[in-house]
N, C-alpha and C. Protein backbone atom coordinates (compact mmCIF):
# COMPACT_ATOMS: atom_id res chain seq x y z
N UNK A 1 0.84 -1.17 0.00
CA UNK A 1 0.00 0.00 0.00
C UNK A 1 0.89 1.23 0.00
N UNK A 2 0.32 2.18 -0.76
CA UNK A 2 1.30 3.31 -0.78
C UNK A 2 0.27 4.38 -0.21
N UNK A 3 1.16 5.81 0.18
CA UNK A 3 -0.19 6.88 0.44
C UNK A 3 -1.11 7.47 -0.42
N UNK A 4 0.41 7.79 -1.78
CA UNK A 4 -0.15 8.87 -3.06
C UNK A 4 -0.32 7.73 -3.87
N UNK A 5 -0.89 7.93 -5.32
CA UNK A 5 -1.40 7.03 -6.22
C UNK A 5 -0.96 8.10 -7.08
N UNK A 6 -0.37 8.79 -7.12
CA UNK A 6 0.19 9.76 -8.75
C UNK A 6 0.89 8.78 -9.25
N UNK A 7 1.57 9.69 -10.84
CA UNK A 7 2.23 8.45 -11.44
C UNK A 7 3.66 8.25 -10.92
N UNK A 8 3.86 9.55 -10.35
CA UNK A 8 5.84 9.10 -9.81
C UNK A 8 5.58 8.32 -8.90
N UNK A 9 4.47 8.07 -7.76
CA UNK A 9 4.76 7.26 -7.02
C UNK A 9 4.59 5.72 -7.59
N UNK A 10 3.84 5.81 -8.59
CA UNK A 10 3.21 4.52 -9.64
C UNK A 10 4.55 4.14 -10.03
N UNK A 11 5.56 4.91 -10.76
CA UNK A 11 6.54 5.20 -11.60
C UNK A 11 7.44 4.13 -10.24
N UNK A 12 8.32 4.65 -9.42
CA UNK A 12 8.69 4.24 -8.05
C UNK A 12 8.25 2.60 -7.91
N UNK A 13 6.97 2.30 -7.40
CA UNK A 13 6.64 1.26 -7.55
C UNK A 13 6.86 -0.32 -8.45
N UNK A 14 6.77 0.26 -9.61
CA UNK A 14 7.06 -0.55 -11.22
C UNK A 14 8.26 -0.89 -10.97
N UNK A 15 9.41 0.19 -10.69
CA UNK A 15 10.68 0.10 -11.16
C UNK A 15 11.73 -1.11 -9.79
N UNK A 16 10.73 -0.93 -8.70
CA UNK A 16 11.34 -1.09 -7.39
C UNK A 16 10.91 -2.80 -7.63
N UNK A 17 9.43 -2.83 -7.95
CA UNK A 17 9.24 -4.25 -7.61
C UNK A 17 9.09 -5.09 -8.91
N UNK A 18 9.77 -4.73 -10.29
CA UNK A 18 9.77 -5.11 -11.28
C UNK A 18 11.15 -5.73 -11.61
N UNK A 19 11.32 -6.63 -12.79
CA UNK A 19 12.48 -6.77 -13.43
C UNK A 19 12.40 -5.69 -14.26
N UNK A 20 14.01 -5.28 -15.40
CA UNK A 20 14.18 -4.24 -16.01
C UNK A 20 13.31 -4.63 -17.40
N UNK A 21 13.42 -5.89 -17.89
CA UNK A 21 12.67 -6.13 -18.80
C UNK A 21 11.50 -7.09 -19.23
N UNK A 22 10.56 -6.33 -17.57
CA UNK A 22 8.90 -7.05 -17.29
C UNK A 22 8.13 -6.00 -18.29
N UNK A 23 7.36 -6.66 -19.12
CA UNK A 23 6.65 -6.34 -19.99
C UNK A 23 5.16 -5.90 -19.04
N UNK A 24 4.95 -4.44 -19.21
CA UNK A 24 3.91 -3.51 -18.79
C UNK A 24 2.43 -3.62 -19.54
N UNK A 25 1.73 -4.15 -18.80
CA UNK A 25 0.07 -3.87 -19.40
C UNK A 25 -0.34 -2.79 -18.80
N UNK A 26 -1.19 -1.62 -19.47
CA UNK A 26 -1.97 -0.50 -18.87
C UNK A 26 -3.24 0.20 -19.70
N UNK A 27 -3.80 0.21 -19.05
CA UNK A 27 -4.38 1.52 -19.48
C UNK A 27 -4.25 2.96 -20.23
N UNK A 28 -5.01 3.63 -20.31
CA UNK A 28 -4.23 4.84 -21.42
C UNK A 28 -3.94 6.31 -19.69
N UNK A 29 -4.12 5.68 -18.84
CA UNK A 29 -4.47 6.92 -17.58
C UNK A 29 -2.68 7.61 -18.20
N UNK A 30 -2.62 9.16 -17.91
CA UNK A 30 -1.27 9.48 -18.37
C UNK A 30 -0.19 9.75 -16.89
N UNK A 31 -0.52 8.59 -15.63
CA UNK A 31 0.28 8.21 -14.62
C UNK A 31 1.38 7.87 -15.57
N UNK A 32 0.60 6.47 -15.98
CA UNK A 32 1.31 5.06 -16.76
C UNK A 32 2.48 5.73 -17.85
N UNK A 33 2.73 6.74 -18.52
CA UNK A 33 3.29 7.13 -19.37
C UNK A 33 4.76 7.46 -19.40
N UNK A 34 5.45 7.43 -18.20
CA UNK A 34 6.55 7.81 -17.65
C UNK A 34 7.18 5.85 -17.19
N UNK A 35 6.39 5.06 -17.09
CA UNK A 35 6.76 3.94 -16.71
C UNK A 35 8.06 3.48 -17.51
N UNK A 36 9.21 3.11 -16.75
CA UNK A 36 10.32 2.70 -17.35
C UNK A 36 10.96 0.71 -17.83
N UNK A 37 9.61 0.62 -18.35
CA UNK A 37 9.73 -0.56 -18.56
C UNK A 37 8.79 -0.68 -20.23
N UNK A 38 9.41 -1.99 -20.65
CA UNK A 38 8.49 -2.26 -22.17
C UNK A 38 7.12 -2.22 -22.06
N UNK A 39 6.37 -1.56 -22.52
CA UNK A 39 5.04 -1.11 -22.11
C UNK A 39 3.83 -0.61 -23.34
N UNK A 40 2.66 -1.32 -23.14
CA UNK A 40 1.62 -1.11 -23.79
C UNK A 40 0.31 -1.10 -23.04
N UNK A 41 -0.26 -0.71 -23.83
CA UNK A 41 -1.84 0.20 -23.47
C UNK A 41 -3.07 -0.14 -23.65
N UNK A 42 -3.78 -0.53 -23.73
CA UNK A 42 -5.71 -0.76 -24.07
C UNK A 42 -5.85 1.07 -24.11
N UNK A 43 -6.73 1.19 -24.94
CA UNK A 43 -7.39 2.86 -24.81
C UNK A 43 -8.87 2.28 -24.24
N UNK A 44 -9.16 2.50 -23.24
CA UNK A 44 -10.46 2.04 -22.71
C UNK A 44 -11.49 3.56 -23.45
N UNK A 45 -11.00 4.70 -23.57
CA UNK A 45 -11.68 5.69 -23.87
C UNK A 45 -11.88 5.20 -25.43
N UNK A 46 -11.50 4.29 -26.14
CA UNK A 46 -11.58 3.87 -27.34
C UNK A 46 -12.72 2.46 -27.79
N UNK A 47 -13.36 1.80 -26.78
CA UNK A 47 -13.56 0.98 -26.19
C UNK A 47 -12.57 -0.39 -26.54
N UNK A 48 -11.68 -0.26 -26.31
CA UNK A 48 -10.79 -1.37 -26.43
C UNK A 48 -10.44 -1.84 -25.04
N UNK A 49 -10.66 -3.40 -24.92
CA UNK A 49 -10.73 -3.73 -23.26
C UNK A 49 -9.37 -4.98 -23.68
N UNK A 50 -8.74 -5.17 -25.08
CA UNK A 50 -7.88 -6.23 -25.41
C UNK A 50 -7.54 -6.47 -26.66
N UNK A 51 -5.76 -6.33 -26.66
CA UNK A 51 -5.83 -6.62 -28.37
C UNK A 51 -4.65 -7.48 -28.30
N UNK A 52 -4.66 -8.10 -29.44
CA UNK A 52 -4.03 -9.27 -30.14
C UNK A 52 -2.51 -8.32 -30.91
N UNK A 53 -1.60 -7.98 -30.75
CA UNK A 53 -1.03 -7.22 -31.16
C UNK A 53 0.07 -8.12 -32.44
N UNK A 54 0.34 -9.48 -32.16
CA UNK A 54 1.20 -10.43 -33.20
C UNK A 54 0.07 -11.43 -34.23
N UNK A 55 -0.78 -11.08 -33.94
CA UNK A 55 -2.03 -11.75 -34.80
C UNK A 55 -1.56 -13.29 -34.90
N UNK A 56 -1.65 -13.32 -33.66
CA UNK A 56 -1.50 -15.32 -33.28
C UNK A 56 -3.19 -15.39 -32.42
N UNK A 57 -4.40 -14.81 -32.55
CA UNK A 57 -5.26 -15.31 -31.66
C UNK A 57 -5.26 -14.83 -30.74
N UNK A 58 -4.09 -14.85 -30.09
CA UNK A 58 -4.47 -14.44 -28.44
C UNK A 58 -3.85 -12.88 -28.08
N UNK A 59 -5.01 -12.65 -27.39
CA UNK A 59 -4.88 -11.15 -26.57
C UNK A 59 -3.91 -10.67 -25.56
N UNK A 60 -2.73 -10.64 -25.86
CA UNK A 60 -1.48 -10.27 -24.84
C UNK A 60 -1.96 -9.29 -24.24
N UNK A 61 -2.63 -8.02 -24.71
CA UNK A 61 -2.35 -6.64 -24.31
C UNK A 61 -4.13 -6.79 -23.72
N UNK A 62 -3.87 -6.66 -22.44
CA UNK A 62 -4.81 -6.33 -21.63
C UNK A 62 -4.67 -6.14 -19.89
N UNK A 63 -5.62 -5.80 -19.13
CA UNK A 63 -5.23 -5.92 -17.93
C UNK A 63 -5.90 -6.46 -16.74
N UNK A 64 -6.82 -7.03 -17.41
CA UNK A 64 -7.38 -8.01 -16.94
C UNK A 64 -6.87 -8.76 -15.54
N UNK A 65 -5.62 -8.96 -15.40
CA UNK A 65 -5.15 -9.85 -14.15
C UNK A 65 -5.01 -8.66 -12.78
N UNK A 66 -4.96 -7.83 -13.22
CA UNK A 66 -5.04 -6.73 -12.47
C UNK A 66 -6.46 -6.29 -11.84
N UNK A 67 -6.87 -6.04 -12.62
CA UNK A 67 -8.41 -5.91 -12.29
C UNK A 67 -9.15 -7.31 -11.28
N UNK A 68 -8.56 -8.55 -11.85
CA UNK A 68 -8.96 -9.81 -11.29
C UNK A 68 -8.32 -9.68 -9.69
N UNK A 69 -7.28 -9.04 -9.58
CA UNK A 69 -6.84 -9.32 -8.36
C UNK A 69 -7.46 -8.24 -7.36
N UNK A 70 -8.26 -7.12 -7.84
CA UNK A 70 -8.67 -6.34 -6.52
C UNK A 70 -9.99 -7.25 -6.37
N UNK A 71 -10.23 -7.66 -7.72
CA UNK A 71 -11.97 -8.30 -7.04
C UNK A 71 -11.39 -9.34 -5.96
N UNK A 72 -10.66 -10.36 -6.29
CA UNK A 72 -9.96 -11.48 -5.04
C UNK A 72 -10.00 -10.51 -3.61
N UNK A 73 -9.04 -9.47 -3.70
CA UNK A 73 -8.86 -8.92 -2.64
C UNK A 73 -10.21 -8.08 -2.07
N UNK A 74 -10.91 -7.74 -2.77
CA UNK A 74 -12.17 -7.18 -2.19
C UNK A 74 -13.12 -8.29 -2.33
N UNK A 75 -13.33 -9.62 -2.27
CA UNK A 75 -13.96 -10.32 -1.85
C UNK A 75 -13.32 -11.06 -0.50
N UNK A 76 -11.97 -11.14 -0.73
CA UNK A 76 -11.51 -11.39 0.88
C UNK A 76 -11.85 -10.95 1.70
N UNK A 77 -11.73 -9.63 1.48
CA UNK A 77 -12.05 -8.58 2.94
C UNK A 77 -13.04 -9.05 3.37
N UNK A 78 -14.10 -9.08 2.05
CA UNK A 78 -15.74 -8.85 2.45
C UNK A 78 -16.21 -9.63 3.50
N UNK A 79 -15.30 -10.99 3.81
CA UNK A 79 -15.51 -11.89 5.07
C UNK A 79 -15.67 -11.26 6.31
N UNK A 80 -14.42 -10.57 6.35
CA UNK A 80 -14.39 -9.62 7.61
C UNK A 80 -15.29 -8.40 8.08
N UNK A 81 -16.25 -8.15 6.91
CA UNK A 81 -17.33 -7.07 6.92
C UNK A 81 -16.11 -5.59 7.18
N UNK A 82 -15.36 -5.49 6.71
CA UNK A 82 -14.43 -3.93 6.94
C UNK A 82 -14.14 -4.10 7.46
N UNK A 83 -12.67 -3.85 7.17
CA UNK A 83 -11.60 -3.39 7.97
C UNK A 83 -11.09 -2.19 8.57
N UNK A 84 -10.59 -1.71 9.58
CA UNK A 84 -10.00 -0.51 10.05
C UNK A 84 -8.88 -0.61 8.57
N UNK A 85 -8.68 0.76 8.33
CA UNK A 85 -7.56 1.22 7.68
C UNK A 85 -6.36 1.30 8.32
N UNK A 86 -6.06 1.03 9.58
CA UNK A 86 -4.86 1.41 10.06
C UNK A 86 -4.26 -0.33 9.67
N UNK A 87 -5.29 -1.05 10.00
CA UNK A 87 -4.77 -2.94 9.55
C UNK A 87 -4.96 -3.23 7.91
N UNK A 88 -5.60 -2.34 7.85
CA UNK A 88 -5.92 -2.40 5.94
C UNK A 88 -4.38 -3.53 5.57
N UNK A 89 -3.36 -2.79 5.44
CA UNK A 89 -2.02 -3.37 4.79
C UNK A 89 -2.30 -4.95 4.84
N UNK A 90 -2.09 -5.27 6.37
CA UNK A 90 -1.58 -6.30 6.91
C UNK A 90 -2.54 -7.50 6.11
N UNK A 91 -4.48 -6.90 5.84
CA UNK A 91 -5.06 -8.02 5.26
C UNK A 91 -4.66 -8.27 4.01
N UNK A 92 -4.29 -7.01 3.27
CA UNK A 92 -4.08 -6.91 1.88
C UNK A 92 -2.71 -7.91 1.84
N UNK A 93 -1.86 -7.83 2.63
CA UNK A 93 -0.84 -8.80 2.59
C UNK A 93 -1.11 -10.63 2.67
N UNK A 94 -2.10 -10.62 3.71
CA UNK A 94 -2.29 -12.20 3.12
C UNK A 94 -3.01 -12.48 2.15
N UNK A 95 -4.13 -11.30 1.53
CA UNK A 95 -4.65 -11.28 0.32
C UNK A 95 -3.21 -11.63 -0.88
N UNK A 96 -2.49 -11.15 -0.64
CA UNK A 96 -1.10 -10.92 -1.86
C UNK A 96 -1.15 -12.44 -1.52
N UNK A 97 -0.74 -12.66 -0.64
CA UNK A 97 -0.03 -14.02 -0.45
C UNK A 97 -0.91 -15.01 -1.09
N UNK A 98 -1.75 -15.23 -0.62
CA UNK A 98 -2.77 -16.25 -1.02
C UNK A 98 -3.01 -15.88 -2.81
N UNK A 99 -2.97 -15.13 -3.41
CA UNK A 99 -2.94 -14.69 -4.75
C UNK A 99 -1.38 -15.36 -5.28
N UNK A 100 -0.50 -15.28 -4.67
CA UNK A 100 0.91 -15.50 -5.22
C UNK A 100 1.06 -17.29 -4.67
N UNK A 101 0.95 -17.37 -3.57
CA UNK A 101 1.14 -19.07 -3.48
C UNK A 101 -0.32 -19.84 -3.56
N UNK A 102 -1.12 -19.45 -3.39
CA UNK A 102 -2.54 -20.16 -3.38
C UNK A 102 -3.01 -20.79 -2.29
N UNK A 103 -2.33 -20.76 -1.62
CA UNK A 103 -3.03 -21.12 0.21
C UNK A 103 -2.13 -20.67 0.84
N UNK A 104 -2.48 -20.43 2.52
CA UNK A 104 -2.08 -20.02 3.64
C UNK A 104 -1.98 -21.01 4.39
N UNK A 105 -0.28 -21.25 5.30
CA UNK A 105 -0.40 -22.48 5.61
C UNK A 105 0.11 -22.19 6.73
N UNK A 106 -0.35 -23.10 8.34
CA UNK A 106 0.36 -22.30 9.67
C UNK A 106 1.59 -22.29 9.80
N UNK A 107 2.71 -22.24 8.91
CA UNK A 107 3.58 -21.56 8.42
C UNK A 107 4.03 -20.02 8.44
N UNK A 108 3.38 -20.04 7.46
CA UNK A 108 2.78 -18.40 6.88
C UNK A 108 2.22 -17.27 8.05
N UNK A 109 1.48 -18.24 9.00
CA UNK A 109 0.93 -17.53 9.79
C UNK A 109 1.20 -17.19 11.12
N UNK A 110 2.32 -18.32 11.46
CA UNK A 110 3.26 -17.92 12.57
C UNK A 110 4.44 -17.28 11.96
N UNK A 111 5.37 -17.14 10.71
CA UNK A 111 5.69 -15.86 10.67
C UNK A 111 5.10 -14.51 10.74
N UNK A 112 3.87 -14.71 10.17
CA UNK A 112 3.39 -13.20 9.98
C UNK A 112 3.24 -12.58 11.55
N UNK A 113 2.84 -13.54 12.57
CA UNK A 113 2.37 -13.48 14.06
C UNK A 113 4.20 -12.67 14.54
N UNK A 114 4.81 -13.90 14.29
CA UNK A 114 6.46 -13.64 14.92
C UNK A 114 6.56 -12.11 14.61
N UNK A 115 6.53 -11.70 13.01
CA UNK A 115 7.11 -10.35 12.35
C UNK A 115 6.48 -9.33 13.43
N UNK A 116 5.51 -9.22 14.10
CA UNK A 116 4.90 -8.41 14.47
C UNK A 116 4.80 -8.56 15.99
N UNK A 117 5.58 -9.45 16.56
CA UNK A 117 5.48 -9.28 18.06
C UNK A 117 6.39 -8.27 18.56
């Protein structure tokens, strides 16, 4: 979680938790435009939600997995009926987790306990 959502802090983000040559899906918002990585666009103001850019069939350029992951994460929460914002992070973090390994295992959960005593 960050505070600002401009694009330098967007910009910051990409570069910090990216490889140099991770291929960028976005939107046309003009945050995204400064991003220092190989990078393409959907114009949603165009209605384009996905395009096929090597004309093999399939739709590389979209962002779809992105979008998929706040619904995950905002259906997680929704268990908890809201969260305080001050713990916001901490759920969004086993939300990440469970998105990146696919289960939570008491493992996982006595580090997260340890990190924070």
């Amino acid at each position: 979680m960050v505070e600002h959502t401009d694009g330098e802090t967007l910009c910051a983000q990409v570069e910090q938790f990216t490889k140099e040559d991770t291929q960028v899906y976005t939107d046309e918002w003009q945050g995204y435009n400064n991003v220092d990585r190989p990078h393409d666009t959907v114009c949603h103001a165009q209605k384009e939600w996905a395009r096929d850019d090597d004309g093999d069939g399939i739709r590389e350029v979209h962002i779809n997995t992105v979008e998929g992951m706040w619904t995950l994460g905002r259906n997680f929460m929704r268990l908890f009926r809201g969260v305080h914002k001050k713990f916001l992070a901490g759920y969004l973090a086993i939300c990440e987790f469970h998105i990146n390994l696919k289960r939570i295992t008491p493992d996982f959960v006595a580090a997260l306990v340890a990190a924070h005593l």
